[in-house]
N, C-alpha and C. Protein backbone atom coordinates (compact mmCIF):
# COMPACT_ATOMS: atom_id res chain seq x y z
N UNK A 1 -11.84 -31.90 -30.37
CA UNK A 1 -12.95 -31.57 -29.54
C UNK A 1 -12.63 -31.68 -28.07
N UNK A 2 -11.88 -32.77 -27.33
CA UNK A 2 -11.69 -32.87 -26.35
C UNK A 2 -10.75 -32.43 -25.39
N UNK A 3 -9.55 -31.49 -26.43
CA UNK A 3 -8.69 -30.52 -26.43
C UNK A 3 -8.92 -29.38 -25.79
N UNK A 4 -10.02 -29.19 -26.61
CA UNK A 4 -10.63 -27.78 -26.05
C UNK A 4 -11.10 -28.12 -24.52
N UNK A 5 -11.25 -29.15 -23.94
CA UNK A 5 -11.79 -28.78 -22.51
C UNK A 5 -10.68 -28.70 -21.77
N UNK A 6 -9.49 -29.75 -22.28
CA UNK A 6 -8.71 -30.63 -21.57
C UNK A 6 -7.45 -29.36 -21.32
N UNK A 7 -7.39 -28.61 -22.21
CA UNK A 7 -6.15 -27.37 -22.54
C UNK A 7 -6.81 -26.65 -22.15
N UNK A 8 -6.09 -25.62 -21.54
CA UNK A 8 -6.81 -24.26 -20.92
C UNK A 8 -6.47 -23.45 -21.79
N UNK A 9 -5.13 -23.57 -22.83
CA UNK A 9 -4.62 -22.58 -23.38
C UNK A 9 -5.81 -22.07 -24.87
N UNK A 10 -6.22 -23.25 -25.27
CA UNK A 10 -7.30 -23.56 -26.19
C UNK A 10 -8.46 -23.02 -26.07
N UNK A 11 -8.70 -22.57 -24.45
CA UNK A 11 -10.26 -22.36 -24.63
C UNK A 11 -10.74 -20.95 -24.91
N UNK A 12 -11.58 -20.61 -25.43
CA UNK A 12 -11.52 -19.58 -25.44
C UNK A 12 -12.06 -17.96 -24.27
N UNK A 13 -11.87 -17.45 -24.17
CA UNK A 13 -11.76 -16.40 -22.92
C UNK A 13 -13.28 -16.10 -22.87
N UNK A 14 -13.86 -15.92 -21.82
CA UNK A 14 -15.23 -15.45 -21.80
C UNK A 14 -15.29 -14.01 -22.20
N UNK A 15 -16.23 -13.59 -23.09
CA UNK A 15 -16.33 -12.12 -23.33
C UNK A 15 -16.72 -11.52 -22.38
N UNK A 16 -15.98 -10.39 -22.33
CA UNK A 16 -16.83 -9.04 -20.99
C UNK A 16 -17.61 -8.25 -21.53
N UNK A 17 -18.82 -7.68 -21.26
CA UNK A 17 -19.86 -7.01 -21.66
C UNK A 17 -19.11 -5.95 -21.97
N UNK A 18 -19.39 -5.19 -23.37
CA UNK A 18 -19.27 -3.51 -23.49
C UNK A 18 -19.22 -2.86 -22.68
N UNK A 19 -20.69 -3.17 -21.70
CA UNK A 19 -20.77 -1.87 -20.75
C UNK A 19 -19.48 -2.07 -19.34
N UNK A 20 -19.12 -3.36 -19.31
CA UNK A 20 -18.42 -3.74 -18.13
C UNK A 20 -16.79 -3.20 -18.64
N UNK A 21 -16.73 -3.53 -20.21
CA UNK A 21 -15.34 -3.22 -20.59
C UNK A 21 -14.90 -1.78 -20.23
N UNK A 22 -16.11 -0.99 -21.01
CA UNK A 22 -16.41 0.30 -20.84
C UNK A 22 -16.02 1.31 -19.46
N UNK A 23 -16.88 0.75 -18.79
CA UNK A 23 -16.84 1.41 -16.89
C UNK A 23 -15.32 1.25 -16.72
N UNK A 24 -14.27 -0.09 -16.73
CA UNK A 24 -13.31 -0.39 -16.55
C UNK A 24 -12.15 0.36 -17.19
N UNK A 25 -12.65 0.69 -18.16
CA UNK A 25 -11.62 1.63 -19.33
C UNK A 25 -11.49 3.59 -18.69
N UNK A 26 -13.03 3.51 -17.85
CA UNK A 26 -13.27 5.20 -17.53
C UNK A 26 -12.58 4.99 -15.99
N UNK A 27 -12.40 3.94 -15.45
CA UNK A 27 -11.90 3.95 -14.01
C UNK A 27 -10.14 3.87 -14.56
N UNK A 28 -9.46 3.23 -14.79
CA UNK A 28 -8.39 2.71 -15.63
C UNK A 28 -8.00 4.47 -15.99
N UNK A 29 -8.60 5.03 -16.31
CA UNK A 29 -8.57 6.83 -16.85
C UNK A 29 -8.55 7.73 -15.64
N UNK A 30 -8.84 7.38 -14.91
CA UNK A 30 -9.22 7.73 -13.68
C UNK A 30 -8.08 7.82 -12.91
N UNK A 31 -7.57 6.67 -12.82
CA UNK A 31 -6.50 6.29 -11.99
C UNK A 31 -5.60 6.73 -12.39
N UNK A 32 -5.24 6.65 -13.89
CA UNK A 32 -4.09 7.35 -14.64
C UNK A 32 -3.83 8.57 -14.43
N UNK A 33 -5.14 9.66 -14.18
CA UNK A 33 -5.19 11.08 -13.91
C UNK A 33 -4.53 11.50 -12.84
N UNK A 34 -4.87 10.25 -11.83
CA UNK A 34 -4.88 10.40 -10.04
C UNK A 34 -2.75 10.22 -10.15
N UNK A 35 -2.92 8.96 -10.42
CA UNK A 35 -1.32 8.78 -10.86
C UNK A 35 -0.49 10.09 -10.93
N UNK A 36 -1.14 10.81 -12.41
CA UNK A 36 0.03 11.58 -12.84
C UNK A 36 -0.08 12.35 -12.18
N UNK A 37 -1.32 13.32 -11.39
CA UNK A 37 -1.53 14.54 -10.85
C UNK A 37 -0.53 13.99 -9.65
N UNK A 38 -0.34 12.97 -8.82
CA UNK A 38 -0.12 13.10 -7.88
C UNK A 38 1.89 13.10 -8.24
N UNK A 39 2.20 12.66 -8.98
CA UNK A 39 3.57 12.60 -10.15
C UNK A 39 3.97 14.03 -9.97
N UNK A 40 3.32 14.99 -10.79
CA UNK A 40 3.27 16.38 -10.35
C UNK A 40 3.52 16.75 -9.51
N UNK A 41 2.60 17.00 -8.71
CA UNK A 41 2.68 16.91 -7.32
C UNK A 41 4.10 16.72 -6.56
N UNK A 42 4.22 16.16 -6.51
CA UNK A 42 5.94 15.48 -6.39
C UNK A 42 7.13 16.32 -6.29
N UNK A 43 6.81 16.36 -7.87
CA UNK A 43 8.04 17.35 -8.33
C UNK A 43 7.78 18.72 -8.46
N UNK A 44 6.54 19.15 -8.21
CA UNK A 44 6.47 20.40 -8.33
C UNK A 44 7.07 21.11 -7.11
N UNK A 45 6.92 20.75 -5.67
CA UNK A 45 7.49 21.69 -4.90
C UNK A 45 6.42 22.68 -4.58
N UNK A 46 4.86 22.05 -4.47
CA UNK A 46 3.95 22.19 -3.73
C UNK A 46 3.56 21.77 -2.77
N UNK A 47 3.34 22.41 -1.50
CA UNK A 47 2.68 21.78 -0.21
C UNK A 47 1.79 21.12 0.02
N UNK A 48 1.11 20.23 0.59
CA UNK A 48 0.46 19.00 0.60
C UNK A 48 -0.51 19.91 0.23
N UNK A 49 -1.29 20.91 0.89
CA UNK A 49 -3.05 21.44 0.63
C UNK A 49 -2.73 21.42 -1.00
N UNK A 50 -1.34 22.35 -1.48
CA UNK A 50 -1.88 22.76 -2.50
C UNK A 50 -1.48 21.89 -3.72
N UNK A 51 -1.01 20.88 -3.02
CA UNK A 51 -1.07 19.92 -4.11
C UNK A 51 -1.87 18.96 -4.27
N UNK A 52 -2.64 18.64 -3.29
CA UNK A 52 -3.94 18.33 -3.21
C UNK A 52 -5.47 18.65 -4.10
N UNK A 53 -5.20 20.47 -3.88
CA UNK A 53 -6.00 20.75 -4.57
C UNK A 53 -5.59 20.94 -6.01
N UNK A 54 -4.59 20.66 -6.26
CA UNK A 54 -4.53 20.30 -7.75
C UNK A 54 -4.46 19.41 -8.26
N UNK A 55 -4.67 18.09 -7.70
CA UNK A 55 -5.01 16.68 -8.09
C UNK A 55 -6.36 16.87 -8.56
N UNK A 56 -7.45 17.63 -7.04
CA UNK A 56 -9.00 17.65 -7.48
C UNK A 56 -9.17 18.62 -8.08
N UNK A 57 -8.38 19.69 -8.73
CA UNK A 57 -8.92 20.38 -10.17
C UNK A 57 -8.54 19.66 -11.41
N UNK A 58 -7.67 19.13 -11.34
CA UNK A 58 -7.31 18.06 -12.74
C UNK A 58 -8.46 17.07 -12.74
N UNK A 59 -8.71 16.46 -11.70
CA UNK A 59 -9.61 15.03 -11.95
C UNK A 59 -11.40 16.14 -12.70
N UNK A 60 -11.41 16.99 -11.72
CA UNK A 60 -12.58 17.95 -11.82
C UNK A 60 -12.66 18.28 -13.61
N UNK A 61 -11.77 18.91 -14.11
CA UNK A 61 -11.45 19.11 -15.15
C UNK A 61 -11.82 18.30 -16.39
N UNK A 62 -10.77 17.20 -15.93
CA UNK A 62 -11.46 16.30 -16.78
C UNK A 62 -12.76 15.63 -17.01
N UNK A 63 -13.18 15.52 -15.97
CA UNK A 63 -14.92 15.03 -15.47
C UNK A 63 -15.58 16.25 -16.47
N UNK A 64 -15.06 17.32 -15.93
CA UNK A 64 -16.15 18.41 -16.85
C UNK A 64 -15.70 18.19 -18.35
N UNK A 65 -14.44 18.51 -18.76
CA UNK A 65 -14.43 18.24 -20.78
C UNK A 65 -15.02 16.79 -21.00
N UNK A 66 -15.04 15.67 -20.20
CA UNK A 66 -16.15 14.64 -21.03
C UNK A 66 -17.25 14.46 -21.24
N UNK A 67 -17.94 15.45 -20.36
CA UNK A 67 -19.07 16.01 -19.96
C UNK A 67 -19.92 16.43 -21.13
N UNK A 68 -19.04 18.02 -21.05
CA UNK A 68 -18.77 18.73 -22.21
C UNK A 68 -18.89 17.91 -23.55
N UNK A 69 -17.65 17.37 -23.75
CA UNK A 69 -17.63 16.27 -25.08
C UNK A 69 -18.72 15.98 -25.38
N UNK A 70 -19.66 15.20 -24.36
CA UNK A 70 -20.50 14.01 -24.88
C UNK A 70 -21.59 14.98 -24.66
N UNK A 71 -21.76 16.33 -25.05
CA UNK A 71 -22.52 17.37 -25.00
C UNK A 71 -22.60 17.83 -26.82
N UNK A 72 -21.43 17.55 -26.93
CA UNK A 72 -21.22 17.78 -28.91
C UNK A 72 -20.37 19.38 -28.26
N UNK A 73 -19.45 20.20 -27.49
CA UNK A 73 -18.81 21.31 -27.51
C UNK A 73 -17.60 20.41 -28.16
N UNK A 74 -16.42 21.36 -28.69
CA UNK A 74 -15.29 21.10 -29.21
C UNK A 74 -14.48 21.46 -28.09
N UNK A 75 -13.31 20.78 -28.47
CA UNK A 75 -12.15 21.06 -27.11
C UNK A 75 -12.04 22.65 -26.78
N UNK A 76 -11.94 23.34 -27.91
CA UNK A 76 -11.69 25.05 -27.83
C UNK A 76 -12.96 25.00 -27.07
N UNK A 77 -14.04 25.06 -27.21
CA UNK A 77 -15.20 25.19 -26.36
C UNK A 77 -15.19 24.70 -25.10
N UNK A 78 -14.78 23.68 -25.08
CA UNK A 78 -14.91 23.25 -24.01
C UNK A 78 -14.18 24.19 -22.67
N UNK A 79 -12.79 24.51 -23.39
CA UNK A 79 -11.75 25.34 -22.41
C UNK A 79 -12.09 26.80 -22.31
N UNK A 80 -13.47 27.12 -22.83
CA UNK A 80 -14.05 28.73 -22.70
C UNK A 80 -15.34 28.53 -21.62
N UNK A 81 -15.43 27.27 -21.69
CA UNK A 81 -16.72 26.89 -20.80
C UNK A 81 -16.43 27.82 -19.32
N UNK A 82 -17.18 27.81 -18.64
CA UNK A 82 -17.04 29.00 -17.02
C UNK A 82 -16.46 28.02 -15.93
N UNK A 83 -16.82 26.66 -15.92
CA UNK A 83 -16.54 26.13 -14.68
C UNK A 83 -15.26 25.23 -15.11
N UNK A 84 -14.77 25.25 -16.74
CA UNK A 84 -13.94 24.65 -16.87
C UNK A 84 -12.36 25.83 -16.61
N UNK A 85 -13.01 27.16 -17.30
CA UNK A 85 -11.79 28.10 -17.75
C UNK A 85 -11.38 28.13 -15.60
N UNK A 86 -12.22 28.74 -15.00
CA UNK A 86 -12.23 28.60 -13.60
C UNK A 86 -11.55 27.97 -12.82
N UNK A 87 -11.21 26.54 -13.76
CA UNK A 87 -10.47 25.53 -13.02
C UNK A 87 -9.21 25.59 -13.74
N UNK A 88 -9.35 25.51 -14.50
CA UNK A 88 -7.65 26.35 -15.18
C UNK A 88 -6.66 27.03 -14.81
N UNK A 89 -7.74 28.41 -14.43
CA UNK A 89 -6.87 29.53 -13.57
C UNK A 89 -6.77 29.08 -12.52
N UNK A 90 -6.81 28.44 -11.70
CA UNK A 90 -7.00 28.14 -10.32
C UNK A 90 -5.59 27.08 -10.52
N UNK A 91 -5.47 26.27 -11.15
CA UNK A 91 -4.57 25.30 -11.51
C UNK A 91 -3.04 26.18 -11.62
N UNK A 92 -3.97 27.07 -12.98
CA UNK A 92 -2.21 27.90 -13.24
C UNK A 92 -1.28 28.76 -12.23
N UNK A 93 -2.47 28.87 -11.06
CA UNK A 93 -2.05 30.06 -9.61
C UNK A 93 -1.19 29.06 -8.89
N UNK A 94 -1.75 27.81 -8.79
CA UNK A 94 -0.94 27.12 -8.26
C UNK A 94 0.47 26.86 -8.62
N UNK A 95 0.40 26.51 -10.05
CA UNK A 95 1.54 26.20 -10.64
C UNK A 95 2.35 26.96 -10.66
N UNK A 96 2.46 28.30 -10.78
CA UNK A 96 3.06 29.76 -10.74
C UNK A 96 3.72 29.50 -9.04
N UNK A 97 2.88 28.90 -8.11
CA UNK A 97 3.72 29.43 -7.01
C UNK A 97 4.77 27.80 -6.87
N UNK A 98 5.47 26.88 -8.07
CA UNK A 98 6.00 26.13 -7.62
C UNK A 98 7.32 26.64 -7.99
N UNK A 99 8.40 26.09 -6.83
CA UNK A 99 9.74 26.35 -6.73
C UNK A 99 10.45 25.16 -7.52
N UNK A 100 10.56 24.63 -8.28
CA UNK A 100 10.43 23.88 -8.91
C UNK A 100 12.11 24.07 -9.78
N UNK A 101 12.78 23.06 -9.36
CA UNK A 101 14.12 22.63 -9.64
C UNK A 101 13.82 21.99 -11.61
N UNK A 102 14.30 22.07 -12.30
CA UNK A 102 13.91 21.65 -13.69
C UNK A 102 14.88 20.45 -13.67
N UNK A 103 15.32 20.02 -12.70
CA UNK A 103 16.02 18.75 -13.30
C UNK A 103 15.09 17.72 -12.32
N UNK A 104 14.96 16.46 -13.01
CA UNK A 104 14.09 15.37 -12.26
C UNK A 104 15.14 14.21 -11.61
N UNK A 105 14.61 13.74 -10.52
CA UNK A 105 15.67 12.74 -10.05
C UNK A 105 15.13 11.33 -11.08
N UNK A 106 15.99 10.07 -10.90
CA UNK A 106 16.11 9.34 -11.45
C UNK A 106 14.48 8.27 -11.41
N UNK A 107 14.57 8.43 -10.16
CA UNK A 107 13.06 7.52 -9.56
C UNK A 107 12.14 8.21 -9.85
N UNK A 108 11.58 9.34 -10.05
CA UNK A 108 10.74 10.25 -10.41
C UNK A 108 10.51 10.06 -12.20
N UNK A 109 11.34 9.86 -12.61
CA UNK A 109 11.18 9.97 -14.10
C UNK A 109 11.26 8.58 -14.39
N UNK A 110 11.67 7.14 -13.79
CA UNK A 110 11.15 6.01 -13.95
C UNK A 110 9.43 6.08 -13.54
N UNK A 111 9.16 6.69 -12.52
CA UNK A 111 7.61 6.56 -12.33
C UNK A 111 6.78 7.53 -13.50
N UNK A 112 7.39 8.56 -13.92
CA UNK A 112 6.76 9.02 -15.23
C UNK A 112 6.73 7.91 -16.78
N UNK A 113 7.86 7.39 -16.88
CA UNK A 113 8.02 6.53 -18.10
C UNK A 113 6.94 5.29 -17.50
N UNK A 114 6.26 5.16 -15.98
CA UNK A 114 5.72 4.12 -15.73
C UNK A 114 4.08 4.48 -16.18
N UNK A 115 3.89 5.75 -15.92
CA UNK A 115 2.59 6.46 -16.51
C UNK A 115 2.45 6.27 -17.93
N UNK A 116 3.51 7.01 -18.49
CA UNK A 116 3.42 6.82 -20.05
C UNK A 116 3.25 5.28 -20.71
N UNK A 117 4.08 4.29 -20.18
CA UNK A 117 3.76 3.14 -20.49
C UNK A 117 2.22 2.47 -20.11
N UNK A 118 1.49 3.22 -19.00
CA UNK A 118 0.24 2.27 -18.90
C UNK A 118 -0.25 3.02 -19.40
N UNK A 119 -0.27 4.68 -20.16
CA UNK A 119 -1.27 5.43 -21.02
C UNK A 119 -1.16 4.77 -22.04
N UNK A 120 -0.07 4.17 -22.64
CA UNK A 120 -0.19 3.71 -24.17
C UNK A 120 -1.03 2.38 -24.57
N UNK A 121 -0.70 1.18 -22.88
CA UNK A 121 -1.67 -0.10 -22.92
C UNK A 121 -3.10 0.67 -22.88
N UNK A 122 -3.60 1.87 -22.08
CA UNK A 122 -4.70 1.82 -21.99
C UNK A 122 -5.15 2.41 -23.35
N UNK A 123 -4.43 3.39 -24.25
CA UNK A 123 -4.75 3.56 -25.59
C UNK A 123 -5.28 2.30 -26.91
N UNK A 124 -4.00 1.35 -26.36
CA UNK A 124 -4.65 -0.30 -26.98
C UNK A 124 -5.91 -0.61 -26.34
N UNK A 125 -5.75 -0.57 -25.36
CA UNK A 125 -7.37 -0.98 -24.80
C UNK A 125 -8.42 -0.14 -25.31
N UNK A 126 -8.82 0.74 -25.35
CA UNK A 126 -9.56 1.98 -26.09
C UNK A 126 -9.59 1.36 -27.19
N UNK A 127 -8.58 0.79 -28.13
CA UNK A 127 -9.07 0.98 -29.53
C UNK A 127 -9.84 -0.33 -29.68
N UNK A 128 -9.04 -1.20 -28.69
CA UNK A 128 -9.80 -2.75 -28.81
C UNK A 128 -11.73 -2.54 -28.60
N UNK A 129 -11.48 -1.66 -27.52
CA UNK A 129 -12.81 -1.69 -27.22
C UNK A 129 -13.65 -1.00 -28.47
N UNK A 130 -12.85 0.05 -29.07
CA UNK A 130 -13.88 0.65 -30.35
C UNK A 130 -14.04 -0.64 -31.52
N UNK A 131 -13.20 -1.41 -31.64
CA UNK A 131 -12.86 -2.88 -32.53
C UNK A 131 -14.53 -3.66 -32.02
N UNK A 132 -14.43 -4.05 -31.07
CA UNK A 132 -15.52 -4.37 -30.69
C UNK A 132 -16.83 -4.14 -30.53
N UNK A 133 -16.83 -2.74 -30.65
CA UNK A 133 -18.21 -1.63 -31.06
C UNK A 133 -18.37 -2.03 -32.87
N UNK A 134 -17.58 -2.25 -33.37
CA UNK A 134 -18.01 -2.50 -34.93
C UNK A 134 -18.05 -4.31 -35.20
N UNK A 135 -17.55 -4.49 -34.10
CA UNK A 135 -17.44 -6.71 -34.70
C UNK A 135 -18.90 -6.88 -33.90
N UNK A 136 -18.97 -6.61 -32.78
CA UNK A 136 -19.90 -7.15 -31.87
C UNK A 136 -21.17 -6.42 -32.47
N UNK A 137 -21.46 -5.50 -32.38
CA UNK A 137 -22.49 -4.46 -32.35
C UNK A 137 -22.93 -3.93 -33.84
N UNK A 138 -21.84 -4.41 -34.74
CA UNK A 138 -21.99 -4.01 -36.42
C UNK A 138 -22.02 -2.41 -36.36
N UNK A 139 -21.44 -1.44 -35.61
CA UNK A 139 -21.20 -0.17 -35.49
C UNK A 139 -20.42 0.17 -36.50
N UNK A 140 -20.84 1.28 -37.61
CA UNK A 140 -20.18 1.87 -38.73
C UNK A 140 -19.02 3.10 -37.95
N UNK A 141 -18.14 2.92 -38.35
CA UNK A 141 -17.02 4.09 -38.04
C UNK A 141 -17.73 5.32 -37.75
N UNK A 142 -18.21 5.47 -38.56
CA UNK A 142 -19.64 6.81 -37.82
C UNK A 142 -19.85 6.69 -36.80
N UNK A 143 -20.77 6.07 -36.47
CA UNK A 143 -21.92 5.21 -35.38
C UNK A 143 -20.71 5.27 -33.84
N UNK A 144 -19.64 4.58 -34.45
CA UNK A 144 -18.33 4.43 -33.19
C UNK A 144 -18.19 6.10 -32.76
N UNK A 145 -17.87 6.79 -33.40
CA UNK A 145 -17.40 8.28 -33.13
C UNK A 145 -18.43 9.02 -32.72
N UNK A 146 -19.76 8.42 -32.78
CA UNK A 146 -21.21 9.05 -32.16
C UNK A 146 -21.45 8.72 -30.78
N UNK A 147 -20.81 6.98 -30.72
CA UNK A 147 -21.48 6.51 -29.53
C UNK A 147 -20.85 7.17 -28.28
N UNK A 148 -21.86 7.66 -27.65
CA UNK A 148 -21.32 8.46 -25.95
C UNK A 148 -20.13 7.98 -24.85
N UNK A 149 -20.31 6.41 -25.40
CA UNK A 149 -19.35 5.77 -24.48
C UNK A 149 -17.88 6.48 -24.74
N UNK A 150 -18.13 6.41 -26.29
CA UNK A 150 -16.55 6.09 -26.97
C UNK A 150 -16.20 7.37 -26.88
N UNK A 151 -17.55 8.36 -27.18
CA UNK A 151 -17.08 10.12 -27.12
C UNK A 151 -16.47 10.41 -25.54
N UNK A 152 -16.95 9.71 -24.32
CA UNK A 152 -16.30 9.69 -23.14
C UNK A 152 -14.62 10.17 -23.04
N UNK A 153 -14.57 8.35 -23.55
CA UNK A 153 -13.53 7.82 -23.10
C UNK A 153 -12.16 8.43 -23.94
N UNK A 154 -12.60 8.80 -25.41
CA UNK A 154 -11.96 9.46 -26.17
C UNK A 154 -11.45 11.22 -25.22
N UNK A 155 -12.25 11.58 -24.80
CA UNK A 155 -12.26 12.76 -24.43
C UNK A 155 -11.45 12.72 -23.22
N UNK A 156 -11.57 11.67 -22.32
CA UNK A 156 -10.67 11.61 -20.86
C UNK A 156 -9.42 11.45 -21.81
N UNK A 157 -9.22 10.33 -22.69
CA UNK A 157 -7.62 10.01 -22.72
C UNK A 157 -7.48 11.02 -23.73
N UNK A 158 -8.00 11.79 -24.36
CA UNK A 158 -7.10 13.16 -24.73
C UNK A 158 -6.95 14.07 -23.65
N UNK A 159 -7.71 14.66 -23.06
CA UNK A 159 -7.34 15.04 -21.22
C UNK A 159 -5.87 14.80 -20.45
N UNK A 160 -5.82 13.39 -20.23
CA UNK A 160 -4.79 12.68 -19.77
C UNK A 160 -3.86 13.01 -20.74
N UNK A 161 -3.61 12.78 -22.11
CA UNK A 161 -2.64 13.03 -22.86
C UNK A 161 -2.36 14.71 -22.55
N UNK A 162 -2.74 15.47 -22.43
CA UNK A 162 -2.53 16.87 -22.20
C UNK A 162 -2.43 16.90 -21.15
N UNK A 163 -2.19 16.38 -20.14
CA UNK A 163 -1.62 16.43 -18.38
C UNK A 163 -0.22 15.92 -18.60
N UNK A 164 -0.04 15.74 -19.62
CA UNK A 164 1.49 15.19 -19.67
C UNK A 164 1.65 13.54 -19.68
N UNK A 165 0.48 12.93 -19.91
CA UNK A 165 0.30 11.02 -19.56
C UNK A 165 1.11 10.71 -21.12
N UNK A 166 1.39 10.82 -21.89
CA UNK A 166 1.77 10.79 -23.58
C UNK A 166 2.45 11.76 -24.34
């Protein structure tokens, strides 16, 4: 009994609210986007405007398919949507005008393996948090794949995984 006060290692961790885990998991997604777009960026052999504006059609993008998602459209739907297909083409004009050397320098592709490694912690985190939608909340595997949060967050980190984060 007196262990537990006296050891820190013993005690146990204060829980963080769903909704707090939650917000933290969609910012955490966020950043990852900002990360890789700007990764891109980089190596593409785009000029600051226009690599700029392809950071804010990726982040845009994704904002709209979770949108979408937690609307009940399917990914194919989602990418026929008007303000999504819009941002696409606009993306691919860009990409078309990069001069773009196909070999990566060494530091460039350590900072990519540095993306991929925090997409995969934040994938553990995601699932922990769906773990917790069924311990905490008694959420049926159903119920998890219904709830808006999870349809979110599911929907950014497939996003991110298709930007090249995985």
């Amino acid at each position: 009994g007196l262990a537990k006060f006296l050891l820190p290692e013993e005690r146990e961790k204060p829980k963080v609210s769903l909704e707090v885990e939650a917000d933290r998991l969609r910012q955490w997604e966020q950043n990852l986007l900002a990360k890789l777009a700007q990764l891109n960026q980089r190596t593409s052999g785009l000029n600051p405007a226009a690599a700029k504006e392809a950071e804010r059609l990726i982040t845009e993008i994704a904002d709209l398919k979770a949108d979408l998602a937690s609307q009940g459209l399917t990914e194919h739907e989602q990418d026929k949507e008007e303000r999504v297909l819009t941002r696409l083409l606009r993306l691919a004009e860009l990409r078309q005008w990069e001069n773009r050397d196909k070999k990566r320098d060494y530091k460039e592709e350590l900072q990519h393996k540095g993306i991929q490694d925090e997409v995969q912690q934040l994938r553990a985190q995601i699932e922990e948090h769906r773990h917790r939608l069924r311990d905490e909340l008694g959420f049926s595997h159903k119920e998890v794949k219904q709830d808006s949060v999870m349809s979110e967050l599911d929907e950014r980190f497939s996003t991110l995984c298709r930007m090249g984060g995985a």
